[in-house]
C-alpha atoms as a PDB file:
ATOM      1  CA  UNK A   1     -28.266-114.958 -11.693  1.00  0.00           C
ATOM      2  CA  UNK A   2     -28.642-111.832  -9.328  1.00  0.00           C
ATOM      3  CA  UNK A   3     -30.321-113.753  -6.846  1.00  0.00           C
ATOM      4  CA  UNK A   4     -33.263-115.183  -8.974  1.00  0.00           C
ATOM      5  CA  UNK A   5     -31.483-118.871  -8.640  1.00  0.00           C
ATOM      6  CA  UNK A   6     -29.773-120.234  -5.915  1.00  0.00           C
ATOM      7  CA  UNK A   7     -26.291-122.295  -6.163  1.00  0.00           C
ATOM      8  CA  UNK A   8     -23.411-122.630  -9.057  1.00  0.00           C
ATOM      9  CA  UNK A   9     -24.534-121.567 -12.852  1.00  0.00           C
ATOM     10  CA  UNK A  10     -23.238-124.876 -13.715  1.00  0.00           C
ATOM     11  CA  UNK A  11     -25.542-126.462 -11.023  1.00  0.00           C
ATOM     12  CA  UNK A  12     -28.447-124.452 -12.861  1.00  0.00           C
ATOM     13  CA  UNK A  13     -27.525-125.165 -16.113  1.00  0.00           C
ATOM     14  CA  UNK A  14     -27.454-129.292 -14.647  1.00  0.00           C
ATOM     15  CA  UNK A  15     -31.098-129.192 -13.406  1.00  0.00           C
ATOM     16  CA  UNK A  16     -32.172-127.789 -16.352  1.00  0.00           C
ATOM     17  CA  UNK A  17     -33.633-124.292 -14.302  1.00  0.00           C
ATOM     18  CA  UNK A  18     -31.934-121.708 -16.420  1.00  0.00           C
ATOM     19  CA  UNK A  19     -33.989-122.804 -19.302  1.00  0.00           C
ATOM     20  CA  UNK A  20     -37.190-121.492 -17.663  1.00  0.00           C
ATOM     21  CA  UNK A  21     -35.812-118.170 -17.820  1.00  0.00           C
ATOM     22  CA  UNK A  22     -33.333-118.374 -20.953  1.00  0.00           C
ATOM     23  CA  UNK A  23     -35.608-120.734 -23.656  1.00  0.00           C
ATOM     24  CA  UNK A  24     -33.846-120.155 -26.696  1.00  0.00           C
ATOM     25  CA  UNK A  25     -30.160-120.429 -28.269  1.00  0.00           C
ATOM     26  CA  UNK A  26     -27.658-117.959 -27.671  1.00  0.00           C
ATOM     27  CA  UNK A  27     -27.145-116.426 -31.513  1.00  0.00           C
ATOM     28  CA  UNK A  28     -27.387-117.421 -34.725  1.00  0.00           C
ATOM     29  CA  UNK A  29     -25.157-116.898 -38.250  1.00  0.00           C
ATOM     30  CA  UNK A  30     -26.024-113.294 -39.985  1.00  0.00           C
ATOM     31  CA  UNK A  31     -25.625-113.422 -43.780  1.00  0.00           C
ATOM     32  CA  UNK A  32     -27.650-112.559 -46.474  1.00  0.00           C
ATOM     33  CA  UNK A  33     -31.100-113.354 -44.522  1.00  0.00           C
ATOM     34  CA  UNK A  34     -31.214-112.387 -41.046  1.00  0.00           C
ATOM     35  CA  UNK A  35     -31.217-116.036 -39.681  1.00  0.00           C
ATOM     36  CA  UNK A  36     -28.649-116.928 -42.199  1.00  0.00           C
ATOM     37  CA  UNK A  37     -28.870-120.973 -43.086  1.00  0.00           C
ATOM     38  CA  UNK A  38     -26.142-123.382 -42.941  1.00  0.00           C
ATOM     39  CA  UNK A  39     -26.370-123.055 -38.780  1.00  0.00           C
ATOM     40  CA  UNK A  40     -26.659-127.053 -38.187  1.00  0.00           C
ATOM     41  CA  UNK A  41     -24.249-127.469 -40.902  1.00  0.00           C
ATOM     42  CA  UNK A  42     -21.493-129.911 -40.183  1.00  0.00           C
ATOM     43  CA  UNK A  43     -18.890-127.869 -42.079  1.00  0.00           C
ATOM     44  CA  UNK A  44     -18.729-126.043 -45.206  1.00  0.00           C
ATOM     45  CA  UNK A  45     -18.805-129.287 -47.356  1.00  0.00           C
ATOM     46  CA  UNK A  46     -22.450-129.734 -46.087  1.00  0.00           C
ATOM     47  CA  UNK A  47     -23.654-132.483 -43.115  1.00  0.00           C
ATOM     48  CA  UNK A  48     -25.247-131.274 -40.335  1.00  0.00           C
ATOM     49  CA  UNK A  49     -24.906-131.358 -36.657  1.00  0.00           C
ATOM     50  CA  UNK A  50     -27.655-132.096 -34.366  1.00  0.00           C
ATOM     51  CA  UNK A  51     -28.811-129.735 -31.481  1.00  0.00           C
ATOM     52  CA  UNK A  52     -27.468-131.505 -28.246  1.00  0.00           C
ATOM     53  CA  UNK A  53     -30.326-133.088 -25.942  1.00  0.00           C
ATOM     54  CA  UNK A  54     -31.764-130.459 -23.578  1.00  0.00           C
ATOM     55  CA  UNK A  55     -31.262-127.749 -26.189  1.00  0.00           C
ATOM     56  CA  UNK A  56     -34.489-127.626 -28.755  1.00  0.00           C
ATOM     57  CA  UNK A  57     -34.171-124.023 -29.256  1.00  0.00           C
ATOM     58  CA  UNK A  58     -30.450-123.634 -30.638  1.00  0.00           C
ATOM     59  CA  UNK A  59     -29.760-121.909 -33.780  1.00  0.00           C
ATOM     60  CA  UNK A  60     -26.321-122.737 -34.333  1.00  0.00           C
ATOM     61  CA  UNK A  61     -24.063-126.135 -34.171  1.00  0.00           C
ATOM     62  CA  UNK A  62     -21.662-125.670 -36.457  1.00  0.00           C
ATOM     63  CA  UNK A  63     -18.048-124.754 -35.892  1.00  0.00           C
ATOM     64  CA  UNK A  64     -17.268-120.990 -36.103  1.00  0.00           C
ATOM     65  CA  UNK A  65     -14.144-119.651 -38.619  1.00  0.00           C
ATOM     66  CA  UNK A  66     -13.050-116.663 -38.493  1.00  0.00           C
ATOM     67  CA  UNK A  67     -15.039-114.345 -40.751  1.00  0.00           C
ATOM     68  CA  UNK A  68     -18.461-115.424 -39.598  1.00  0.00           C
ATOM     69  CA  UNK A  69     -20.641-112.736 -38.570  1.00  0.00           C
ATOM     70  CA  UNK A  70     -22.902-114.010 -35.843  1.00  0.00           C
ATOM     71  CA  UNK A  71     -25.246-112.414 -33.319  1.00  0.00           C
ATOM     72  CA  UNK A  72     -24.978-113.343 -29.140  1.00  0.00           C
ATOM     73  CA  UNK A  73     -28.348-112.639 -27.652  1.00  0.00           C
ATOM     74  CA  UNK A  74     -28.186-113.461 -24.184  1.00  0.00           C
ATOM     75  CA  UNK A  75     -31.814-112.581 -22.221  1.00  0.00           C
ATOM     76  CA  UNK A  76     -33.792-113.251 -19.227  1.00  0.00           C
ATOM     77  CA  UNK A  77     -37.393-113.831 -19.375  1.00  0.00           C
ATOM     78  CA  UNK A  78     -40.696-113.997 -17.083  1.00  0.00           C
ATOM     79  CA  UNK A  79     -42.931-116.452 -19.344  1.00  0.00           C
ATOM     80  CA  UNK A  80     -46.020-117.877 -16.969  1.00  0.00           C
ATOM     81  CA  UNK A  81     -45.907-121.262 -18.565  1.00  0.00           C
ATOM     82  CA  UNK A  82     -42.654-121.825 -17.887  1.00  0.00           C
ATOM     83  CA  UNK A  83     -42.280-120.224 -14.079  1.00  0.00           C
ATOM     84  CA  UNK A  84     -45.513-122.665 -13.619  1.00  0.00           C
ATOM     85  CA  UNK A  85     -43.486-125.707 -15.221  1.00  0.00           C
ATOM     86  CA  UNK A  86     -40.616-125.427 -12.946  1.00  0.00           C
ATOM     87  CA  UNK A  87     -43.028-125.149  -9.745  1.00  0.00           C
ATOM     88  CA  UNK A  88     -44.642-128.353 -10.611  1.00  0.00           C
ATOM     89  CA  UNK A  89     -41.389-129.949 -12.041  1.00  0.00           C
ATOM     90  CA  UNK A  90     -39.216-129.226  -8.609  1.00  0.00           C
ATOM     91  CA  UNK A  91     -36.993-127.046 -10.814  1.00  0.00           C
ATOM     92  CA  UNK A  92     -38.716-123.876  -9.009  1.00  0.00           C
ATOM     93  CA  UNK A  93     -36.564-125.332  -5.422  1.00  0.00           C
ATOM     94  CA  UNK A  94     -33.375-123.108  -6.516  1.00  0.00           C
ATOM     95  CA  UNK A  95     -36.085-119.762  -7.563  1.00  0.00           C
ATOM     96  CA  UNK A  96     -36.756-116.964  -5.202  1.00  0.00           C
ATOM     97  CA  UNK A  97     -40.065-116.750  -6.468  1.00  0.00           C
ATOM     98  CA  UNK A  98     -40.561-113.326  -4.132  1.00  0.00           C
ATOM     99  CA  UNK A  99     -37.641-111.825  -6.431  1.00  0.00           C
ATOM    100  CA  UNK A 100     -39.465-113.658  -9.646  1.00  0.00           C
ATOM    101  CA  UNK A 101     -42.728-112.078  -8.990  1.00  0.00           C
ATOM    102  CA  UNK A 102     -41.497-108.082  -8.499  1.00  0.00           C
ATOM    103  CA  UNK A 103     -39.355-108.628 -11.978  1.00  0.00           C
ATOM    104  CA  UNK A 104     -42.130-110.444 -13.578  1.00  0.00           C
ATOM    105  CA  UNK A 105     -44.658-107.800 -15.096  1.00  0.00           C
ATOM    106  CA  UNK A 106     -41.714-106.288 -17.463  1.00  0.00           C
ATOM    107  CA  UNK A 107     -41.190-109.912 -19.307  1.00  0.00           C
ATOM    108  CA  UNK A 108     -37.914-109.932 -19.563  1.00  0.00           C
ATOM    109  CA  UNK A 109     -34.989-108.304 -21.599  1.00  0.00           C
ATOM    110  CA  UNK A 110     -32.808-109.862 -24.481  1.00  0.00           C
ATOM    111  CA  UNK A 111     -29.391-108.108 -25.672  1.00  0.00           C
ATOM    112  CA  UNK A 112     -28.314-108.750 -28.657  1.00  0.00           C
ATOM    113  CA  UNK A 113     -24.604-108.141 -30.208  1.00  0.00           C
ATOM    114  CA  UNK A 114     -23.318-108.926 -33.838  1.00  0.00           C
ATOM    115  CA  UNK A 115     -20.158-110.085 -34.359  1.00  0.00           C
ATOM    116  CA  UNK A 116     -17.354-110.986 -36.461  1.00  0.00           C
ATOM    117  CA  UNK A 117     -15.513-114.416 -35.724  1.00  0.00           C
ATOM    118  CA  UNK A 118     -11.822-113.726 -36.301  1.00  0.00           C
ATOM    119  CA  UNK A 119      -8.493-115.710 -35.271  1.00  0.00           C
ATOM    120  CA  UNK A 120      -8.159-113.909 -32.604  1.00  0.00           C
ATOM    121  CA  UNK A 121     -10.817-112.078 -30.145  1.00  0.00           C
ATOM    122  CA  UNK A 122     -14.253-111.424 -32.023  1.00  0.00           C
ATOM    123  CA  UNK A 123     -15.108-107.793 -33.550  1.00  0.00           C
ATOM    124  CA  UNK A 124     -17.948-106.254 -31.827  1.00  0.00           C
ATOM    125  CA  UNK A 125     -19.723-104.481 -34.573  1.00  0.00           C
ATOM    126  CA  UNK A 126     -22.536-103.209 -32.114  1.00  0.00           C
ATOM    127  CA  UNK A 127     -20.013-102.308 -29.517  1.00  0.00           C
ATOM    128  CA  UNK A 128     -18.006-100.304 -32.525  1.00  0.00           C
ATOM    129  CA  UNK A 129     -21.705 -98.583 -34.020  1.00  0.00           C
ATOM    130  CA  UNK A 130     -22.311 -97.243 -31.151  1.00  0.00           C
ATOM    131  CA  UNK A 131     -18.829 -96.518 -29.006  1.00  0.00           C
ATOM    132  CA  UNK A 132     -17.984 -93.032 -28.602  1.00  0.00           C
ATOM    133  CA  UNK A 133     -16.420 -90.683 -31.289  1.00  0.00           C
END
């Protein structure tokens, strides 16, 4: 994570540290309203699927077919309450906090794509908007 956390992504994503800079889900369905509904749907003859544990902020469960448009938001952000959490939680062991602190008075920076779903690689619709020519 560009030296903000020490040791493997999947050793941060284990202790739970790249949630104090990532808080929310990764995307969410586009349709008809921004958020579109039927995220936590099981499938499209209705159910749902929980959010796993460790997750509360996850817009979107369900099973992707080809056709869905759906957005992939990655970010990084610089939220006091939650740099303070993972000093007093031990989380904050694996943080440069010297690199934390010059990064810190910008917030933080979310990207966000929309895409199509399809059988084989997605369709970048913001990549295609914008590309050249």
């Amino acid at each position: 994570m560009h030296g903000i956390v020490s040791g493997s992504p999947e050793s941060a994503l284990e202790s739970g540290v790249t949630s104090v800079f990532f808080p929310h889900g990764i995307g969410h369905l586009l349709g008809i309203m921004v958020h579109d509904s039927a995220g936590f749907a099981a499938g499209p003859n209705g159910g749902s699927r929980e959010k796993p544990e460790g997750h509360p902020y996850l817009r979107l469960t369900r099973d992707l077919e080809p056709g869905f448009a759906v957005t992939i938001e990655p970010g990084i952000y610089f939220i006091d309450s939650l740099l303070e959490q993972a000093r007093a939680d031990g989380r904050g062991r694996s943080i440069d906090w010297k690199r934390v602190e010059a990064l810190r008075p910008w917030g933080g920076i979310r990207i966000e794509d929309d895409v199509i779903a399809q059988a084989g690689p997605p369709r970048n619709l913001t990549r295609e908007a914008f590309a050249a020519g």
